[in-house]
C-alpha atoms as a PDB file:
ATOM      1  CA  UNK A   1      85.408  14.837 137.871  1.00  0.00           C
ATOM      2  CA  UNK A   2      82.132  14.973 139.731  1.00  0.00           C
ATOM      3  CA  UNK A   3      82.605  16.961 143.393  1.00  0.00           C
ATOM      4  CA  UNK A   4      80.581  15.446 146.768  1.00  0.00           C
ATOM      5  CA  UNK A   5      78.604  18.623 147.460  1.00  0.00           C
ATOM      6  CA  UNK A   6      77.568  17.431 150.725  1.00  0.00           C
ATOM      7  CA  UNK A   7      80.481  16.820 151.768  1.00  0.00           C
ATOM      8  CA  UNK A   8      80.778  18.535 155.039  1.00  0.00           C
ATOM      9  CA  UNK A   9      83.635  21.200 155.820  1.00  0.00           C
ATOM     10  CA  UNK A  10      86.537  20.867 157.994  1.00  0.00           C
ATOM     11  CA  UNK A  11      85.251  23.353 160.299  1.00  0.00           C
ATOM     12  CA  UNK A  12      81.411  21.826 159.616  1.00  0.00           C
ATOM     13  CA  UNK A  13      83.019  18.142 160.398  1.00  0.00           C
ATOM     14  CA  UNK A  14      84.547  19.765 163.897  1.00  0.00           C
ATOM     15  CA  UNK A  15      81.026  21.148 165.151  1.00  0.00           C
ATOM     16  CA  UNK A  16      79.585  17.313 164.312  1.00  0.00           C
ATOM     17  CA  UNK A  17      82.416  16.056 166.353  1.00  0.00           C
ATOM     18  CA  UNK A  18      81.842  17.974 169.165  1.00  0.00           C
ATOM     19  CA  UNK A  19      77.976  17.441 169.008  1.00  0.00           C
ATOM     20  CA  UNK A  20      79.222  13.908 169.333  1.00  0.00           C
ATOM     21  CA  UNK A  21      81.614  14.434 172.124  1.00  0.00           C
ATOM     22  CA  UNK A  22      78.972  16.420 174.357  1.00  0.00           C
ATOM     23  CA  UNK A  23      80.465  19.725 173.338  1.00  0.00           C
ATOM     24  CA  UNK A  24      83.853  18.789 175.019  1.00  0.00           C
ATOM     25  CA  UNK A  25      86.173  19.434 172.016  1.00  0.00           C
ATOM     26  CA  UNK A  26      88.785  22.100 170.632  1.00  0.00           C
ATOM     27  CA  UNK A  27      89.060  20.441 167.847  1.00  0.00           C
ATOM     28  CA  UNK A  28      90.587  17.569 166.127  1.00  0.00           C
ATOM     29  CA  UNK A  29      93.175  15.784 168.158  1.00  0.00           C
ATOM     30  CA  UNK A  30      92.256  17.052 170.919  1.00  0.00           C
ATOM     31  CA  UNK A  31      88.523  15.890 172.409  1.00  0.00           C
ATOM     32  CA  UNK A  32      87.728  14.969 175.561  1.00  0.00           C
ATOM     33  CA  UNK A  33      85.454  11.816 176.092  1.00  0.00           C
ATOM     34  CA  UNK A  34      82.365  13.027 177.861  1.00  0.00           C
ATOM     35  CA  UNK A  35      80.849   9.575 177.882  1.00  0.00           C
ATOM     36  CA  UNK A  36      82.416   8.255 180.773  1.00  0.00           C
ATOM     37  CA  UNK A  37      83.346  10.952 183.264  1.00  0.00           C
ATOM     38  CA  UNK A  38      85.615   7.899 185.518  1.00  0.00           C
ATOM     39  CA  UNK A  39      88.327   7.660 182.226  1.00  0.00           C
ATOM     40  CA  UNK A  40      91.283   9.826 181.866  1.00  0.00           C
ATOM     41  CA  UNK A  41      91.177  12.154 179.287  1.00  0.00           C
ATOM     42  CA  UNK A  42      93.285  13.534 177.137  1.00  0.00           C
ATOM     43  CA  UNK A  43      93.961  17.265 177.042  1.00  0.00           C
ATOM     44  CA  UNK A  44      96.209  19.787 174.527  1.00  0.00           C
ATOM     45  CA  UNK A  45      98.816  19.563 176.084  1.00  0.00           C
ATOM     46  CA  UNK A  46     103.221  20.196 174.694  1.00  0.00           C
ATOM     47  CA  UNK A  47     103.068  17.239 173.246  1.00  0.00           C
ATOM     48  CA  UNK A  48     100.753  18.908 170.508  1.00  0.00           C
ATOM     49  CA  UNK A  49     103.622  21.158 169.929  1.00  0.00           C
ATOM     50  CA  UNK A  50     105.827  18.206 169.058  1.00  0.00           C
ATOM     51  CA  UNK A  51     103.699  17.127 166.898  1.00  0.00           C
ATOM     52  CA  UNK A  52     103.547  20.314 164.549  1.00  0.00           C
ATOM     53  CA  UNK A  53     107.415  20.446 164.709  1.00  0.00           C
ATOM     54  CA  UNK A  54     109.062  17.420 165.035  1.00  0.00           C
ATOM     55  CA  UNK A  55     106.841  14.164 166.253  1.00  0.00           C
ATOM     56  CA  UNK A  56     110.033  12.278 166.548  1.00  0.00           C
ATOM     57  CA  UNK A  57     111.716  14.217 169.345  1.00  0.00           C
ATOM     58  CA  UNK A  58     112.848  13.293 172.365  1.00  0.00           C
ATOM     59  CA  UNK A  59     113.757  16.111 173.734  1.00  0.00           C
ATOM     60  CA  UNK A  60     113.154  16.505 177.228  1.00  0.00           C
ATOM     61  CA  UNK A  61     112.653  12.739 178.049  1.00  0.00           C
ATOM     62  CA  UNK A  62     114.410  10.252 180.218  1.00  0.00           C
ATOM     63  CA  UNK A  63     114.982   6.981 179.084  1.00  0.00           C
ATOM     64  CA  UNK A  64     115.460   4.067 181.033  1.00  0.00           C
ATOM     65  CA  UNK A  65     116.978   1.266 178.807  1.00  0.00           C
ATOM     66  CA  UNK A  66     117.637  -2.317 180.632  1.00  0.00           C
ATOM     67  CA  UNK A  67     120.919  -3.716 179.778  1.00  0.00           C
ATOM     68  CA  UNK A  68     122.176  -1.355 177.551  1.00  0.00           C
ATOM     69  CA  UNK A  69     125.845  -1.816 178.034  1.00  0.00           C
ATOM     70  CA  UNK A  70     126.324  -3.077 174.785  1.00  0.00           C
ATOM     71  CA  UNK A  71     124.565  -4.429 171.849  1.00  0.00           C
ATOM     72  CA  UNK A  72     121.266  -3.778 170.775  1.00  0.00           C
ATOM     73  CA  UNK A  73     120.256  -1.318 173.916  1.00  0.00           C
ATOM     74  CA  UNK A  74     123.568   0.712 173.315  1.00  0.00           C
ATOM     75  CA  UNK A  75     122.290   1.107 169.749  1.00  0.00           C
ATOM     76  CA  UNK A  76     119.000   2.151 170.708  1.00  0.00           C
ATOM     77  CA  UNK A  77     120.572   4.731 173.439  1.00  0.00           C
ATOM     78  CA  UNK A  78     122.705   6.407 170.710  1.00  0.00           C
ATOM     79  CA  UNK A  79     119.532   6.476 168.752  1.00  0.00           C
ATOM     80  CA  UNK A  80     117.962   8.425 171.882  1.00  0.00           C
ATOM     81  CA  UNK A  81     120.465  10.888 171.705  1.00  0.00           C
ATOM     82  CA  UNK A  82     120.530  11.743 168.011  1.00  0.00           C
ATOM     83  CA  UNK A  83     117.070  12.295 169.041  1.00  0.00           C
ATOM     84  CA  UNK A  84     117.647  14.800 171.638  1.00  0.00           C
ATOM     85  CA  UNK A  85     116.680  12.377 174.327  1.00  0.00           C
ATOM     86  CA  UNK A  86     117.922  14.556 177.752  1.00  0.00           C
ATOM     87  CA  UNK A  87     118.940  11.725 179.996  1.00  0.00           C
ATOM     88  CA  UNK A  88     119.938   7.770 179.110  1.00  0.00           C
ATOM     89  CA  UNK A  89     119.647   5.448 181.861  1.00  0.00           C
ATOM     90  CA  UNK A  90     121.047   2.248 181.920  1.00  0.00           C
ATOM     91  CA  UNK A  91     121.503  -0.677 184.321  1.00  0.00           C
ATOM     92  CA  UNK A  92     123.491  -3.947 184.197  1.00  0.00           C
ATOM     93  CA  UNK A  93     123.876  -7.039 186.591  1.00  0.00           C
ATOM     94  CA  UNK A  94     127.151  -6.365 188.718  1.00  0.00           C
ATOM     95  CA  UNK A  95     130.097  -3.390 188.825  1.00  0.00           C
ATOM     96  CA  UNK A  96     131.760  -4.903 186.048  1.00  0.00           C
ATOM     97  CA  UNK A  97     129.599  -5.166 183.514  1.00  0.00           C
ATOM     98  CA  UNK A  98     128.553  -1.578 184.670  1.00  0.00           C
ATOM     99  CA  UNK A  99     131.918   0.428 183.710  1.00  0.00           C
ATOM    100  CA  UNK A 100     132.357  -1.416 180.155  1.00  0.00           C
ATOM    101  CA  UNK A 101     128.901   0.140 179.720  1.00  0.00           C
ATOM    102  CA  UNK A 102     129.702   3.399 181.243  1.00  0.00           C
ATOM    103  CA  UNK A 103     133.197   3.141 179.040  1.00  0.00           C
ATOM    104  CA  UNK A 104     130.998   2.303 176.004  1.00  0.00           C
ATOM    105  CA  UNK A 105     129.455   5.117 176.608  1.00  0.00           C
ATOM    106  CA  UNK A 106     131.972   7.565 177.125  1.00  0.00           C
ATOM    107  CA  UNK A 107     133.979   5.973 173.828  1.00  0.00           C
ATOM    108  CA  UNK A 108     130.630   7.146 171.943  1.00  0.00           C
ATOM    109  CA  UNK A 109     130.882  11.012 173.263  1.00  0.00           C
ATOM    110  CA  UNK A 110     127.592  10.295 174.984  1.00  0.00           C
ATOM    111  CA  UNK A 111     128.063  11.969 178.432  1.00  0.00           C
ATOM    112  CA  UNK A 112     124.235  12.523 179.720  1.00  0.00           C
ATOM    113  CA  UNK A 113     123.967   8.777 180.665  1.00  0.00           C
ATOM    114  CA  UNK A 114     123.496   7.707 184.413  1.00  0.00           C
ATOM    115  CA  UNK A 115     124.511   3.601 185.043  1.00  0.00           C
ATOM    116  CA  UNK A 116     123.130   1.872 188.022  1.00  0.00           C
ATOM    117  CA  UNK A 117     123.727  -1.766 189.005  1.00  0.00           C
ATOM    118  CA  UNK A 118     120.390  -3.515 189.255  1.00  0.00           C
ATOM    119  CA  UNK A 119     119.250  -7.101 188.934  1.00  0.00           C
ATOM    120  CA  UNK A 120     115.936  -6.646 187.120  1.00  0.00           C
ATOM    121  CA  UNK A 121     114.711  -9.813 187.931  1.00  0.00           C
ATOM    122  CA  UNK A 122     114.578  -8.627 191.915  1.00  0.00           C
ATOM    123  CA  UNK A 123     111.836  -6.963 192.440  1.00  0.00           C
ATOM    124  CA  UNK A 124     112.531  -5.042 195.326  1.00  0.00           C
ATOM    125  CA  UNK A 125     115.593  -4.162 193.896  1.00  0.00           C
ATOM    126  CA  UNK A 126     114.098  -2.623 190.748  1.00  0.00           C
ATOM    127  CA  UNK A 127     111.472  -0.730 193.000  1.00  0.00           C
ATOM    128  CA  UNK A 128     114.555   0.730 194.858  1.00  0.00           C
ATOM    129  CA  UNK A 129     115.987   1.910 191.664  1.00  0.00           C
ATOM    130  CA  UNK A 130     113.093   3.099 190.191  1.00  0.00           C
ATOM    131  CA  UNK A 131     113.081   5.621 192.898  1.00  0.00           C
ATOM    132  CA  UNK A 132     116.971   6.341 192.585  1.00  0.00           C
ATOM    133  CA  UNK A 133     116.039   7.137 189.928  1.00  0.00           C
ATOM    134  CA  UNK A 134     113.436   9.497 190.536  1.00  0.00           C
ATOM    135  CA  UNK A 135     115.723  11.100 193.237  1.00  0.00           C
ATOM    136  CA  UNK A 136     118.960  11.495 191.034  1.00  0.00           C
ATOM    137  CA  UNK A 137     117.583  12.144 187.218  1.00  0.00           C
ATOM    138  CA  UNK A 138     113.836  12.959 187.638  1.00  0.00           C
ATOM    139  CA  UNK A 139     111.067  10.853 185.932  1.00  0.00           C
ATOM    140  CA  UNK A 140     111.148   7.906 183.699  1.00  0.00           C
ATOM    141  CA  UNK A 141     109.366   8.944 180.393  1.00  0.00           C
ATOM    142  CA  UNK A 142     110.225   5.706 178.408  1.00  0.00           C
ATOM    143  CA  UNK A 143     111.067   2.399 179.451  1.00  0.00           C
ATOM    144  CA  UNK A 144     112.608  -0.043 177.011  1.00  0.00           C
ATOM    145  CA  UNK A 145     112.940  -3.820 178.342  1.00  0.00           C
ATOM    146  CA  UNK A 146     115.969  -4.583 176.591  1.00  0.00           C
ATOM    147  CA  UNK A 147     117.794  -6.894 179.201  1.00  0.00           C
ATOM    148  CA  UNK A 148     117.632 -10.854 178.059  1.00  0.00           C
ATOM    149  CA  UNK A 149     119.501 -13.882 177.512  1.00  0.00           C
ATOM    150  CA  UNK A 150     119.329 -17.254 175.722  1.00  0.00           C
ATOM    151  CA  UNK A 151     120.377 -20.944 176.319  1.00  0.00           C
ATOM    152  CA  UNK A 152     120.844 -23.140 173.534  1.00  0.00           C
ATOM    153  CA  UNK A 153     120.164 -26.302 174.822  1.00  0.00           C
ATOM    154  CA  UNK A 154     117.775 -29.232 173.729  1.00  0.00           C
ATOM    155  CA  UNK A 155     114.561 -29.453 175.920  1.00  0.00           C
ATOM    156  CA  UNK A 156     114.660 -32.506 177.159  1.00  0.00           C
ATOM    157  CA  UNK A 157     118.245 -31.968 178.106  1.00  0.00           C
ATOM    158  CA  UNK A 158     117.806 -28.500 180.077  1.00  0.00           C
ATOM    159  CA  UNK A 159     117.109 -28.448 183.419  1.00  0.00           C
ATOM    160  CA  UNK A 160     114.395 -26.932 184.926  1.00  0.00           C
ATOM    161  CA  UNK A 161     116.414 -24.100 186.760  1.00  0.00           C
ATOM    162  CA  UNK A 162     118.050 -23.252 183.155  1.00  0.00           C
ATOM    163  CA  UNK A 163     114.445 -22.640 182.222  1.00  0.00           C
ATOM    164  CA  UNK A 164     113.458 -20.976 184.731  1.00  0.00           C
ATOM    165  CA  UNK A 165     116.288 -18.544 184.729  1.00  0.00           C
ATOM    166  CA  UNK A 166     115.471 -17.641 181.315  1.00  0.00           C
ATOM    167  CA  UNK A 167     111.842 -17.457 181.721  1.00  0.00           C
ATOM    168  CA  UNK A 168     112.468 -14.798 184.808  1.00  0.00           C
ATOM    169  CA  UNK A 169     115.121 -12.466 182.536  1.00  0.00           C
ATOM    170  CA  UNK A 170     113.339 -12.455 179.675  1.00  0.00           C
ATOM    171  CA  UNK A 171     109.428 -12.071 180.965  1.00  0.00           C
ATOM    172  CA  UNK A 172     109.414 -11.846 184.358  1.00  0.00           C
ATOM    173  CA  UNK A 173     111.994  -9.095 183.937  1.00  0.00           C
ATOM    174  CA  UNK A 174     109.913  -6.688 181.919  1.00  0.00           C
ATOM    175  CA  UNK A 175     106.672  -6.871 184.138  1.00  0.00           C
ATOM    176  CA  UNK A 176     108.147  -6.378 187.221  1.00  0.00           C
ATOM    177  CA  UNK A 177     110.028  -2.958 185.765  1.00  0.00           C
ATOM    178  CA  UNK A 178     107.175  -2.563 183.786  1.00  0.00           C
ATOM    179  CA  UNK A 179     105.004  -2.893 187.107  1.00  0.00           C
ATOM    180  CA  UNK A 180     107.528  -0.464 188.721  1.00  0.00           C
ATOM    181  CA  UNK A 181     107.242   2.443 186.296  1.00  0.00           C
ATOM    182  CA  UNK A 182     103.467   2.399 185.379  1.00  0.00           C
ATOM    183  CA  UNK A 183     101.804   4.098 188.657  1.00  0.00           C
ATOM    184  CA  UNK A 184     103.703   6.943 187.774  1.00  0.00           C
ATOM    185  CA  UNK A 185     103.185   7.060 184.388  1.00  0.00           C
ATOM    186  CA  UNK A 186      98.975   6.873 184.792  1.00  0.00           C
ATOM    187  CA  UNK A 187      99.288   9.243 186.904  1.00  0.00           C
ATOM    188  CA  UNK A 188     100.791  11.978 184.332  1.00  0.00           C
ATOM    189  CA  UNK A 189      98.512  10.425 181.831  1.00  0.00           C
ATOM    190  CA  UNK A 190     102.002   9.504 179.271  1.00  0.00           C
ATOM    191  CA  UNK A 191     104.365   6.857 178.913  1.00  0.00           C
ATOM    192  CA  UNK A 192     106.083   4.569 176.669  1.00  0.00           C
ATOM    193  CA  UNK A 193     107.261   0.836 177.202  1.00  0.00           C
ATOM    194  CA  UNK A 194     109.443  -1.072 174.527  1.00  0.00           C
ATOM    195  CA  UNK A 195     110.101  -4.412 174.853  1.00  0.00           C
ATOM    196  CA  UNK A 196     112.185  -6.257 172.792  1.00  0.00           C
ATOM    197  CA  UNK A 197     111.169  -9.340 171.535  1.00  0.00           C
ATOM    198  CA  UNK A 198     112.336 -11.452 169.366  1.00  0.00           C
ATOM    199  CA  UNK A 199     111.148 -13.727 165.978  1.00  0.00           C
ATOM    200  CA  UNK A 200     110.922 -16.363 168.158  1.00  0.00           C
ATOM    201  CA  UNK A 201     107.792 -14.421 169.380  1.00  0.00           C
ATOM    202  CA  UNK A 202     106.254 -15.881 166.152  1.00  0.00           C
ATOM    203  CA  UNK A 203     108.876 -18.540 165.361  1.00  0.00           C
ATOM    204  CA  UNK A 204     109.453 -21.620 167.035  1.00  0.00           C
ATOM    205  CA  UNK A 205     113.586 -22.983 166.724  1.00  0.00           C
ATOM    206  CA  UNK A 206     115.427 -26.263 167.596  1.00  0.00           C
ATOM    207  CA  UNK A 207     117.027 -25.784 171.125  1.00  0.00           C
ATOM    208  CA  UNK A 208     115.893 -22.537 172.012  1.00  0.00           C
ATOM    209  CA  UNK A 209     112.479 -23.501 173.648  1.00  0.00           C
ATOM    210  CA  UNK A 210     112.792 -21.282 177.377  1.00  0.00           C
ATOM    211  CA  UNK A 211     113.630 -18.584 174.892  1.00  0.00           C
ATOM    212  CA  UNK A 212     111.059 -19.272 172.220  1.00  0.00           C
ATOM    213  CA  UNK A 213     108.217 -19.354 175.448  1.00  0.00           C
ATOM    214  CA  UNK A 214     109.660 -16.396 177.225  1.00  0.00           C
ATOM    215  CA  UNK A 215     109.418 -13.798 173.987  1.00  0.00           C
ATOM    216  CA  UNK A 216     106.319 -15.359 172.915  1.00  0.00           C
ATOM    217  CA  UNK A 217     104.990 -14.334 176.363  1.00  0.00           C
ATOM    218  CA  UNK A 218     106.466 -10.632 175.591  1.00  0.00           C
ATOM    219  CA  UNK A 219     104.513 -10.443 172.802  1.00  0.00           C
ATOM    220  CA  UNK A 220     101.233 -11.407 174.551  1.00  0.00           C
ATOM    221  CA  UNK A 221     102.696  -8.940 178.010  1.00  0.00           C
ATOM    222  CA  UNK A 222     103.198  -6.151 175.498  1.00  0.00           C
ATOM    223  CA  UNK A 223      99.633  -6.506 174.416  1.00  0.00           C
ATOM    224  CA  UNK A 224      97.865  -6.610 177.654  1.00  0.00           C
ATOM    225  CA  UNK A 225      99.724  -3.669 178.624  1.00  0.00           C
ATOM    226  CA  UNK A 226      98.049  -1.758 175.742  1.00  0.00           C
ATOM    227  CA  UNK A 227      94.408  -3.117 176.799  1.00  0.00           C
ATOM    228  CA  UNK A 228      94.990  -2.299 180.642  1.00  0.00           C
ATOM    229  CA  UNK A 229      96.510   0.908 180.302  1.00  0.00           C
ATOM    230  CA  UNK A 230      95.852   2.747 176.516  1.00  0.00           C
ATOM    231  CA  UNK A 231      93.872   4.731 178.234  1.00  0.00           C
ATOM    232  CA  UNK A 232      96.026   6.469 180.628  1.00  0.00           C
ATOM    233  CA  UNK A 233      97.636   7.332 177.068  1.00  0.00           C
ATOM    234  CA  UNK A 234     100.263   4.778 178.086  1.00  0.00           C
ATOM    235  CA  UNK A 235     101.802   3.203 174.586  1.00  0.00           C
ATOM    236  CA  UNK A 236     103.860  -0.295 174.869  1.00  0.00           C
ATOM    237  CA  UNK A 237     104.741  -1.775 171.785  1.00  0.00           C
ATOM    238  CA  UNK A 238     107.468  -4.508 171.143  1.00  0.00           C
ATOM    239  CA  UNK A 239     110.795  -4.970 168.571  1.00  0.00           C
ATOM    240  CA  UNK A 240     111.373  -8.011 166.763  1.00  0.00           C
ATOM    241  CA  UNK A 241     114.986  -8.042 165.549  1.00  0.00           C
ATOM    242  CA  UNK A 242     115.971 -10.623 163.222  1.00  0.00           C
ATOM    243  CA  UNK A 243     119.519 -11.807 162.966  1.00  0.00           C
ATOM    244  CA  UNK A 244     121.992  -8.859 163.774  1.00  0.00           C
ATOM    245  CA  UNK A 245     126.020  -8.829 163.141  1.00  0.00           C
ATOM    246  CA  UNK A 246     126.921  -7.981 166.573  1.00  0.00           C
ATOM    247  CA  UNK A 247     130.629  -9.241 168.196  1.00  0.00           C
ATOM    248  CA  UNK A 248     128.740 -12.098 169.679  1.00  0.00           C
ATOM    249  CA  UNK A 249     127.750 -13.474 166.125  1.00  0.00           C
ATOM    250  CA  UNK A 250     130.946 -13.280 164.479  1.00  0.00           C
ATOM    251  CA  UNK A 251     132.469 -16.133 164.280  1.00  0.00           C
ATOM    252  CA  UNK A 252     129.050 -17.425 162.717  1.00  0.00           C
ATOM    253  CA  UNK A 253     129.305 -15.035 159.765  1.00  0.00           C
ATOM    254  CA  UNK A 254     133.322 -15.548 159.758  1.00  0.00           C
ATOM    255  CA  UNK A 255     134.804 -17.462 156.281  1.00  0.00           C
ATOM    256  CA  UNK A 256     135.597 -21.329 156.419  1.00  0.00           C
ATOM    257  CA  UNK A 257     139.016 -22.740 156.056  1.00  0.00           C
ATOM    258  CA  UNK A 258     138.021 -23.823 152.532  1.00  0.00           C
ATOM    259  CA  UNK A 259     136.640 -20.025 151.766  1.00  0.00           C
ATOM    260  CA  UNK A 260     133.391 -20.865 152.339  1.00  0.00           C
ATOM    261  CA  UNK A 261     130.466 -19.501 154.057  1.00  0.00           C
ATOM    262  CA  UNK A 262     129.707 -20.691 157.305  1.00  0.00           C
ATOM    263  CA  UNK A 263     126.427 -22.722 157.243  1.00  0.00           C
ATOM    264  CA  UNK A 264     124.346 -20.844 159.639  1.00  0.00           C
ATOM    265  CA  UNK A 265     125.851 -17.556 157.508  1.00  0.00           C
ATOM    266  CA  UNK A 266     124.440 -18.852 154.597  1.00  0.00           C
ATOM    267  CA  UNK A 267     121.441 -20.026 156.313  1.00  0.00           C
ATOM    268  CA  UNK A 268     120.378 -16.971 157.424  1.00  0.00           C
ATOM    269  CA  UNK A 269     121.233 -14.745 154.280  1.00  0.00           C
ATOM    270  CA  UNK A 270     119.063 -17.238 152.171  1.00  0.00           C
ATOM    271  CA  UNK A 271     116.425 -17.057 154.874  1.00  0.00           C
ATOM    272  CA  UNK A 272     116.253 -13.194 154.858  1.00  0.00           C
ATOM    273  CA  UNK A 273     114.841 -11.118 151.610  1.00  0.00           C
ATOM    274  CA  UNK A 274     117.298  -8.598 152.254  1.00  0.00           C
ATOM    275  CA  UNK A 275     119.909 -11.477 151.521  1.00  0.00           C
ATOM    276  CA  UNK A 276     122.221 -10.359 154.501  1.00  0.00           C
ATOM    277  CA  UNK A 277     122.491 -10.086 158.595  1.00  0.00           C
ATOM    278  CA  UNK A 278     120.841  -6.458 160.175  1.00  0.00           C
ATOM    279  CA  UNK A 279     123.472  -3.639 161.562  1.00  0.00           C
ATOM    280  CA  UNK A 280     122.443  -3.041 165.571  1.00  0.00           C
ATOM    281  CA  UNK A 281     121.832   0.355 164.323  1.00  0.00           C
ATOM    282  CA  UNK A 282     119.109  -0.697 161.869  1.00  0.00           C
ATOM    283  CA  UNK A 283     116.856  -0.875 165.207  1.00  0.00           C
ATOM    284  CA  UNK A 284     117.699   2.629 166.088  1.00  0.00           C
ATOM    285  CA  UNK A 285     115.263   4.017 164.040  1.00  0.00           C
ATOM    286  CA  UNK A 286     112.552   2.153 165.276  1.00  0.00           C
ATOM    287  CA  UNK A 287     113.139   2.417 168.569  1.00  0.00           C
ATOM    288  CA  UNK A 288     113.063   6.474 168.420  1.00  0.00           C
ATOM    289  CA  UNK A 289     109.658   6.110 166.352  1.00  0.00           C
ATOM    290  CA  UNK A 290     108.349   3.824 169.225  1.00  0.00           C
ATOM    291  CA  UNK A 291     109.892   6.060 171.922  1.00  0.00           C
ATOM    292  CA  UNK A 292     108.470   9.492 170.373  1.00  0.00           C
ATOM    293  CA  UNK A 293     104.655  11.014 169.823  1.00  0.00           C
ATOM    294  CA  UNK A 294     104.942   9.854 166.492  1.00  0.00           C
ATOM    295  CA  UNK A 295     103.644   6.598 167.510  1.00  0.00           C
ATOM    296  CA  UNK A 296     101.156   7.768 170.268  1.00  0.00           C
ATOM    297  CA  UNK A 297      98.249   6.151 167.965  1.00  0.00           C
ATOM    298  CA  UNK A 298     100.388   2.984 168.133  1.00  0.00           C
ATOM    299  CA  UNK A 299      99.943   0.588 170.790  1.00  0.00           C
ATOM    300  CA  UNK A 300     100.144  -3.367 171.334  1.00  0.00           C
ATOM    301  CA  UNK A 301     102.203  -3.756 168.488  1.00  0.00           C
ATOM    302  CA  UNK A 302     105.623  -5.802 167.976  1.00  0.00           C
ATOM    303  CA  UNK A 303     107.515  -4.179 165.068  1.00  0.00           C
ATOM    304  CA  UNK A 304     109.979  -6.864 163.405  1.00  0.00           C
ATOM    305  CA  UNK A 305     113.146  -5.522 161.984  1.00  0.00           C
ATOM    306  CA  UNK A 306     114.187  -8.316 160.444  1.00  0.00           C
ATOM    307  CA  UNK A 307     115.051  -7.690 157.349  1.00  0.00           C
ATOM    308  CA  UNK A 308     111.357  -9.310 155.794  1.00  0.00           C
ATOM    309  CA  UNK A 309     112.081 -13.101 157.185  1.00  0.00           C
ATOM    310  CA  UNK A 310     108.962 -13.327 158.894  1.00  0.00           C
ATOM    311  CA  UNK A 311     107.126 -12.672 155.556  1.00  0.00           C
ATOM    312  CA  UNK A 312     109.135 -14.713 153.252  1.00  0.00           C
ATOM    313  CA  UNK A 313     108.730 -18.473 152.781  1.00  0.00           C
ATOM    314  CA  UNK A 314     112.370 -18.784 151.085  1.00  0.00           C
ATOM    315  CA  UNK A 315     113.427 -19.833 147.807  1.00  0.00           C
ATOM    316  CA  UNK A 316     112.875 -22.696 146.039  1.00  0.00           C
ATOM    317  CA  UNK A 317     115.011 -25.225 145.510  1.00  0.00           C
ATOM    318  CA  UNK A 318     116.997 -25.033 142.035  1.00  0.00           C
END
């Protein structure tokens, strides 16, 4: 096999680089843009430490995770853990809902988890949390905008207020504590948002339309996000889940009187390439890569875990 003799060297390739870069470089991974003196830049720094060990670490890092009583946020959180994540953060709408969480939590062995009570659609009441927060645990490394609900109701029969209630938990939700938690993070030049969306991002679905416009709005938030603030070295990138076998969609995967699947069961399994509903823990995974330095090269992005049913068409007829 022939051999590129000019070809530069690693070390040769490094000197061209920082040529290019003004001089400012120690190498690769590490340059500093000498172009534009009014951008951040991006130093060697721990985090380059991480990266030789383990890029998928979380050690050290508070998480703040909307919502995560139960469900898909209480998946990711356990996720955080097994990734050495030092403090969980969690908030839910009223008292109540608070100690399930807090029980969930202690049921799990998880014990470095701090619950507030916090309506994340009031924005002076997220700002006040956010610097609870700051006060009680320290600062908020990663941010995941997991808090959301749904209305199944045909358009023309939902009132405007259902709408609109969706439309504020499930968009206007995640900018204002997106808005809340930014400032801080530009100003340490590191940070990572995760919102969850949803298929209906991409997909559009009878009776779901306030849902369908809020996520696809996600999407599009999640992206601007990247543009405005990538260059602080700020990553937000989005989850997709497809259809997941929590308690709340039992009794749609639960065996007719006749033995049969029910139809929405069957619906979805044919619908799905991997032929069968996604475990909440299936997101964990992706959730720690989005959370960690692994992904620090990864930005505007909405990951799908949905088990390939955005890329499959379905099977034809027999």
């Amino acid at each position: 096999m022939a051999v590129c003799q000019n070809f530069p060297t690693f070390a040769a390739a490094n000197k061209l680089i920082g040529r290019w870069c003004n001089g400012n470089t120690t190498g690769f991974g590490s340059v500093i843009p000498g172009s534009n003196p009014s951008r951040p830049t991006t130093k060697t720094t721990s985090k380059n430490n991480h990266m030789m060990t383990n890029p998928f670490s979380l050690e050290g890092k508070n998480a703040w995770i909307t919502g995560a009583s139960y469900g898909i946020g209480f998946n990711i959180a356990k996720a955080f853990v097994a990734a050495g994540i030092k403090n969980i953060i969690f908030n839910d709408i009223n008292e109540e809902a608070l100690k399930r969480g807090l029980d969930n939590y202690k049921e799990a062995g998880i014990d470095n988890v701090k619950g507030y009570v916090c309506d994340v659609t009031d924005e002076n009441a997220v700002k006040n949390l956010v610097a609870k927060i700051h006060e009680e645990v320290g600062q908020i490394d990663i941010l995941v905008n997991n808090a959301g609900i749904i209305k199944r109701i045909p358009m023309h029969e939902m009132k405007r207020a259902e709408f609109q209630q969706v439309i504020d938990v499930d968009l206007v939700a995640p900018y204002i504590c997106s808005a809340a938690v930014i400032p801080e993070m530009m100003e340490r030049r590191e940070g990572k948002i995760i919102n969850i969306c949803s298929m209906m991002s991409e997909l559009g679905r009878e009776t779901v339309s306030a849902y369908a416009a809020a996520k696809g709005g996600l999407k599009m938030l999640t992206r601007n996000i990247c543009s405005e603030y990538g260059e602080y070295n700020i990553q937000c990138n989005g989850i997709g889940p497809g259809y997941i076998a929590t308690p709340q969609t039992a009794p749609l995967r639960e065996r007719q009187a006749d033995g049969s699947r029910h139809p929405f069961d069957s619906f979805i399994c044919a619908k799905t390439p991997a032929g069968r509903w996604l475990d909440p823990s299936e997101l964990g995974g992706p959730a720690v890569f989005l959370a960690s330095h692994a992904s620090d090269a990864v930005n505007g992005h909405v990951l799908y875990v949905d088990g390939g049913i955005l890329a499959y068409i379905g099977k034809q007829p027999k």
